[in-house]
PDB file of N, CA and C in Angstrom:
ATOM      1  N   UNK A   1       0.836  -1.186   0.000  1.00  0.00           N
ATOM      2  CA  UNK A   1       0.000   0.000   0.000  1.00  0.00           C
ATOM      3  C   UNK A   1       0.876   1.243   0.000  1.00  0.00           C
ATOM      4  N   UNK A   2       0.678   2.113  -0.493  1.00  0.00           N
ATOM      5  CA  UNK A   2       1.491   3.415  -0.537  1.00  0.00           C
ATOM      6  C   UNK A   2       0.198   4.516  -0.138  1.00  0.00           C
ATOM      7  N   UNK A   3       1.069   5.253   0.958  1.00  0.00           N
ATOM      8  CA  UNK A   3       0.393   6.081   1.725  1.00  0.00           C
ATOM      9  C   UNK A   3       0.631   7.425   0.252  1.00  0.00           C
ATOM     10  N   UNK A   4      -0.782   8.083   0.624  1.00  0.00           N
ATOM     11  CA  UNK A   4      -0.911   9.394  -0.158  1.00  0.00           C
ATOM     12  C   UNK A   4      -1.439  10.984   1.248  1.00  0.00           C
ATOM     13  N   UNK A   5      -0.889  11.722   0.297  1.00  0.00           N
ATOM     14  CA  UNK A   5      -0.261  13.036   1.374  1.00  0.00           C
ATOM     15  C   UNK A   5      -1.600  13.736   1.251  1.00  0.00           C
ATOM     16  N   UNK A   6      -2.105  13.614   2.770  1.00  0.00           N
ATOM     17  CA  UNK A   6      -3.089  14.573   2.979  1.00  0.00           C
ATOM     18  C   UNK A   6      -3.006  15.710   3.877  1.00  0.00           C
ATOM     19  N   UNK A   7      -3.890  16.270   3.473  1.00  0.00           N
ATOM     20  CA  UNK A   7      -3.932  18.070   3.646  1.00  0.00           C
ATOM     21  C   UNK A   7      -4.278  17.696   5.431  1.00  0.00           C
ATOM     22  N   UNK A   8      -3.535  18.212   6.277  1.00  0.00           N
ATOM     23  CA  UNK A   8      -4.132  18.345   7.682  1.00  0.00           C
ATOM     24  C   UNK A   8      -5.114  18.823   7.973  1.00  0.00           C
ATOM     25  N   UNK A   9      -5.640  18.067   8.946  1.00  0.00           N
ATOM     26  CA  UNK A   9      -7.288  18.194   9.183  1.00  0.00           C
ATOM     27  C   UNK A   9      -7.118  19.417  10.563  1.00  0.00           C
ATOM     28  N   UNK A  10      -8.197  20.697  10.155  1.00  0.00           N
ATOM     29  CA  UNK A  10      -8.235  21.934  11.051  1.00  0.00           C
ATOM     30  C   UNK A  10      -8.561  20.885  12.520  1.00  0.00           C
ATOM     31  N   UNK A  11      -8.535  22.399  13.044  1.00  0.00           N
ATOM     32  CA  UNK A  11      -7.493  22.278  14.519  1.00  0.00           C
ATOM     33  C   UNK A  11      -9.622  22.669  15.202  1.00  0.00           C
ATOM     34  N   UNK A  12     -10.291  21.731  16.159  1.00  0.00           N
ATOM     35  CA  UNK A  12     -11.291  22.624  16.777  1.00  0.00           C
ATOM     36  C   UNK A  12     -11.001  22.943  18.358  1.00  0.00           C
ATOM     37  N   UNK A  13     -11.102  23.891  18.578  1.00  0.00           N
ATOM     38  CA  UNK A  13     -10.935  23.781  19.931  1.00  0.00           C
ATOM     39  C   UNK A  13     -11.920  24.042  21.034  1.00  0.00           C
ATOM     40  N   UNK A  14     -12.024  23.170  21.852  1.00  0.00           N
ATOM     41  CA  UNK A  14     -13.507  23.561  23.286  1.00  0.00           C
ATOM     42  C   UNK A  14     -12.962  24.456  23.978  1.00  0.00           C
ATOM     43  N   UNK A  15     -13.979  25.021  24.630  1.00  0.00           N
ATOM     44  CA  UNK A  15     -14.083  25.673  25.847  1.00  0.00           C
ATOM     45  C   UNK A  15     -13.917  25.043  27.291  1.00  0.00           C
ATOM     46  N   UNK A  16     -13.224  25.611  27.898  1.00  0.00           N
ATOM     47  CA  UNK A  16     -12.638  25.027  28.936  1.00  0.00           C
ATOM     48  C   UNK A  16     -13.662  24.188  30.108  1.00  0.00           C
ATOM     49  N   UNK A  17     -15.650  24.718  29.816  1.00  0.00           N
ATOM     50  CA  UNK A  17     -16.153  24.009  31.047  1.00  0.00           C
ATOM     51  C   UNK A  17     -16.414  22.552  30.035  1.00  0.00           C
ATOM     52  N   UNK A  18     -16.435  22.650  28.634  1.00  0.00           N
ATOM     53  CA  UNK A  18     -16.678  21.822  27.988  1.00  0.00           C
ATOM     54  C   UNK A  18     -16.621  20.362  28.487  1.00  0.00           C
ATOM     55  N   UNK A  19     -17.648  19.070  27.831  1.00  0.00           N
ATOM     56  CA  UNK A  19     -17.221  17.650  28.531  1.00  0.00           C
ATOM     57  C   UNK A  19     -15.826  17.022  27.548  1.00  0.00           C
ATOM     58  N   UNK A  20     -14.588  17.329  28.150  1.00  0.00           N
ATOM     59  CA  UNK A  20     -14.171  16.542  26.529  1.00  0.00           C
ATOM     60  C   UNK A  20     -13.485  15.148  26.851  1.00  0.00           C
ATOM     61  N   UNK A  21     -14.264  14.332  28.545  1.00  0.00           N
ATOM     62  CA  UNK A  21     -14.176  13.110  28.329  1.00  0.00           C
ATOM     63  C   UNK A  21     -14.995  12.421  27.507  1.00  0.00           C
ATOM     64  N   UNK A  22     -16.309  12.709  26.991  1.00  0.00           N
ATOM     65  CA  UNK A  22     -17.018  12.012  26.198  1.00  0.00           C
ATOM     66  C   UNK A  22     -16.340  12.094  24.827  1.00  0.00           C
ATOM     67  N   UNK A  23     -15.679  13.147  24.453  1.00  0.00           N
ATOM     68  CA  UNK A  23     -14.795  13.534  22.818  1.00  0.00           C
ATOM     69  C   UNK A  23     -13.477  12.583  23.185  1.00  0.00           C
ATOM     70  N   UNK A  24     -12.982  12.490  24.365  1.00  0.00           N
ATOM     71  CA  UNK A  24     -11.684  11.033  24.194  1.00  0.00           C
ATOM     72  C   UNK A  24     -12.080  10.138  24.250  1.00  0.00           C
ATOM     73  N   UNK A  25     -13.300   9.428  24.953  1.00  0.00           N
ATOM     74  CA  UNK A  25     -13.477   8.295  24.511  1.00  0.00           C
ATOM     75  C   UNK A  25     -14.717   7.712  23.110  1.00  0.00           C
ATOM     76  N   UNK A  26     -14.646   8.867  22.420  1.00  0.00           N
ATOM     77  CA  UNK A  26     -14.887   8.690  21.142  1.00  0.00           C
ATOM     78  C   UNK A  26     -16.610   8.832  20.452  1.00  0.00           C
ATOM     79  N   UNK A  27     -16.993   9.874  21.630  1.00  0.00           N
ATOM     80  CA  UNK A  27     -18.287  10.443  21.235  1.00  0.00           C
ATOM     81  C   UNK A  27     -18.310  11.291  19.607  1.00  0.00           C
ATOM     82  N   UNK A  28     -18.838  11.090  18.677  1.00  0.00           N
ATOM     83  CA  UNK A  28     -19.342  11.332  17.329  1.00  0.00           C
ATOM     84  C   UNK A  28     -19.370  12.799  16.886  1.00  0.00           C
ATOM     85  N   UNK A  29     -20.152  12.987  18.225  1.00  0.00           N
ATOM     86  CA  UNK A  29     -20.084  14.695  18.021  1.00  0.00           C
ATOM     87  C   UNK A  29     -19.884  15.587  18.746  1.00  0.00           C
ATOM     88  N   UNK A  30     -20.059  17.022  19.142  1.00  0.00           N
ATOM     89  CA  UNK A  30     -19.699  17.837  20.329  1.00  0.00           C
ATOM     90  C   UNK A  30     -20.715  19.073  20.304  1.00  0.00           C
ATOM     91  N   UNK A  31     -21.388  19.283  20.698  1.00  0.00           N
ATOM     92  CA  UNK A  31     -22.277  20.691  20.816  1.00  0.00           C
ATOM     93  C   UNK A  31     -22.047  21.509  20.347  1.00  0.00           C
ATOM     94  N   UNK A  32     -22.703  22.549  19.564  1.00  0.00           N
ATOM     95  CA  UNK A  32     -21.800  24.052  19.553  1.00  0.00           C
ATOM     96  C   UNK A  32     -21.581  24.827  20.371  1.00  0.00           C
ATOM     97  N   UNK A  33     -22.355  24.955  21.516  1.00  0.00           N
ATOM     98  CA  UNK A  33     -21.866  25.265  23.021  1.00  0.00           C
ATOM     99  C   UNK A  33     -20.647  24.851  23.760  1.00  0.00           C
ATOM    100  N   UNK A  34     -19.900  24.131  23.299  1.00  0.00           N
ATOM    101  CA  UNK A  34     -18.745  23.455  23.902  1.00  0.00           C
ATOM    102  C   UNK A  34     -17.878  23.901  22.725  1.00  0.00           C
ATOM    103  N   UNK A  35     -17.878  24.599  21.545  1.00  0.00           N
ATOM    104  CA  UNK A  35     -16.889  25.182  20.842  1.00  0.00           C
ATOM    105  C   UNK A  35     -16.275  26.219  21.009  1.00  0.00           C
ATOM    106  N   UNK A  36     -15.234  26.327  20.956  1.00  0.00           N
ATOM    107  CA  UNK A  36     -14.762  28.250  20.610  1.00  0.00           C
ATOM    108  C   UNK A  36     -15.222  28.299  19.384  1.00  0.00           C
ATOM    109  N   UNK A  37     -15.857  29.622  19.033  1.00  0.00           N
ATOM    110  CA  UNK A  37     -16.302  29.753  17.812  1.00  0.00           C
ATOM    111  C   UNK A  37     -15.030  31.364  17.610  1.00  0.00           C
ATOM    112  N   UNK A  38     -14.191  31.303  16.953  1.00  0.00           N
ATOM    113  CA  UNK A  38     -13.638  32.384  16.581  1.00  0.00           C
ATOM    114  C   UNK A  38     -13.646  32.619  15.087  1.00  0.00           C
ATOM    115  N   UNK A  39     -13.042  33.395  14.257  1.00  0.00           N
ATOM    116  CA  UNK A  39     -13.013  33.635  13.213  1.00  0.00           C
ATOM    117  C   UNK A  39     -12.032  32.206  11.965  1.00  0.00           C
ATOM    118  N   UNK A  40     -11.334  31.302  12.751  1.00  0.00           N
ATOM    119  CA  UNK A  40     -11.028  30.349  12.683  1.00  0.00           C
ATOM    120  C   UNK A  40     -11.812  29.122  12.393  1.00  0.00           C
ATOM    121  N   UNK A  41     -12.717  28.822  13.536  1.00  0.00           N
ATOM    122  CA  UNK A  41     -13.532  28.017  13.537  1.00  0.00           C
ATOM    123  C   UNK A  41     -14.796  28.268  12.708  1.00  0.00           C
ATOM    124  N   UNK A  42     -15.205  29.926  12.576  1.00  0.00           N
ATOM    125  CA  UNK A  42     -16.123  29.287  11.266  1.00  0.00           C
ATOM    126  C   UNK A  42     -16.153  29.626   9.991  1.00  0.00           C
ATOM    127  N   UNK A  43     -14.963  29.548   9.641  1.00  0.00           N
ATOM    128  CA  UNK A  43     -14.098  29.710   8.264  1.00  0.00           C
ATOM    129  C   UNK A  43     -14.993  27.809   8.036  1.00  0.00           C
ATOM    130  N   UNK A  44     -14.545  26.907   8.764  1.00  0.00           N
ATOM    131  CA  UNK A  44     -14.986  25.649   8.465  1.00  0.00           C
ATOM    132  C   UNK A  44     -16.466  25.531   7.837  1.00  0.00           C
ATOM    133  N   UNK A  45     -17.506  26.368   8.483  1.00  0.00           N
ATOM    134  CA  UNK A  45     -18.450  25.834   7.770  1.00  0.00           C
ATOM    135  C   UNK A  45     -18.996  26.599   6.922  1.00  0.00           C
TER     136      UNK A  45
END
Protein backbone atom coordinates (compact mmCIF):
# COMPACT_ATOMS: atom_id res chain seq x y z
CA UNK A 1 0.00 0.00 0.00
CA UNK A 2 1.49 3.41 -0.54
CA UNK A 3 0.39 6.08 1.73
CA UNK A 4 -0.91 9.39 -0.16
CA UNK A 5 -0.26 13.04 1.37
CA UNK A 6 -3.09 14.57 2.98
CA UNK A 7 -3.93 18.07 3.65
CA UNK A 8 -4.13 18.35 7.68
CA UNK A 9 -7.29 18.19 9.18
CA UNK A 10 -8.24 21.93 11.05
CA UNK A 11 -7.49 22.28 14.52
CA UNK A 12 -11.29 22.62 16.78
CA UNK A 13 -10.93 23.78 19.93
CA UNK A 14 -13.51 23.56 23.29
CA UNK A 15 -14.08 25.67 25.85
CA UNK A 16 -12.64 25.03 28.94
CA UNK A 17 -16.15 24.01 31.05
CA UNK A 18 -16.68 21.82 27.99
CA UNK A 19 -17.22 17.65 28.53
CA UNK A 20 -14.17 16.54 26.53
CA UNK A 21 -14.18 13.11 28.33
CA UNK A 22 -17.02 12.01 26.20
CA UNK A 23 -14.79 13.53 22.82
CA UNK A 24 -11.68 11.03 24.19
CA UNK A 25 -13.48 8.29 24.51
CA UNK A 26 -14.89 8.69 21.14
CA UNK A 27 -18.29 10.44 21.23
CA UNK A 28 -19.34 11.33 17.33
CA UNK A 29 -20.08 14.69 18.02
CA UNK A 30 -19.70 17.84 20.33
CA UNK A 31 -22.28 20.69 20.82
CA UNK A 32 -21.80 24.05 19.55
CA UNK A 33 -21.87 25.26 23.02
CA UNK A 34 -18.75 23.46 23.90
CA UNK A 35 -16.89 25.18 20.84
CA UNK A 36 -14.76 28.25 20.61
CA UNK A 37 -16.30 29.75 17.81
CA UNK A 38 -13.64 32.38 16.58
CA UNK A 39 -13.01 33.63 13.21
CA UNK A 40 -11.03 30.35 12.68
CA UNK A 41 -13.53 28.02 13.54
CA UNK A 42 -16.12 29.29 11.27
CA UNK A 43 -14.10 29.71 8.26
CA UNK A 44 -14.99 25.65 8.46
CA UNK A 45 -18.45 25.83 7.77
Amino acid sequence: MTETAQAPRPTVRLKPKANARAIRHGAPWVFDNEIVTDRRTRALA
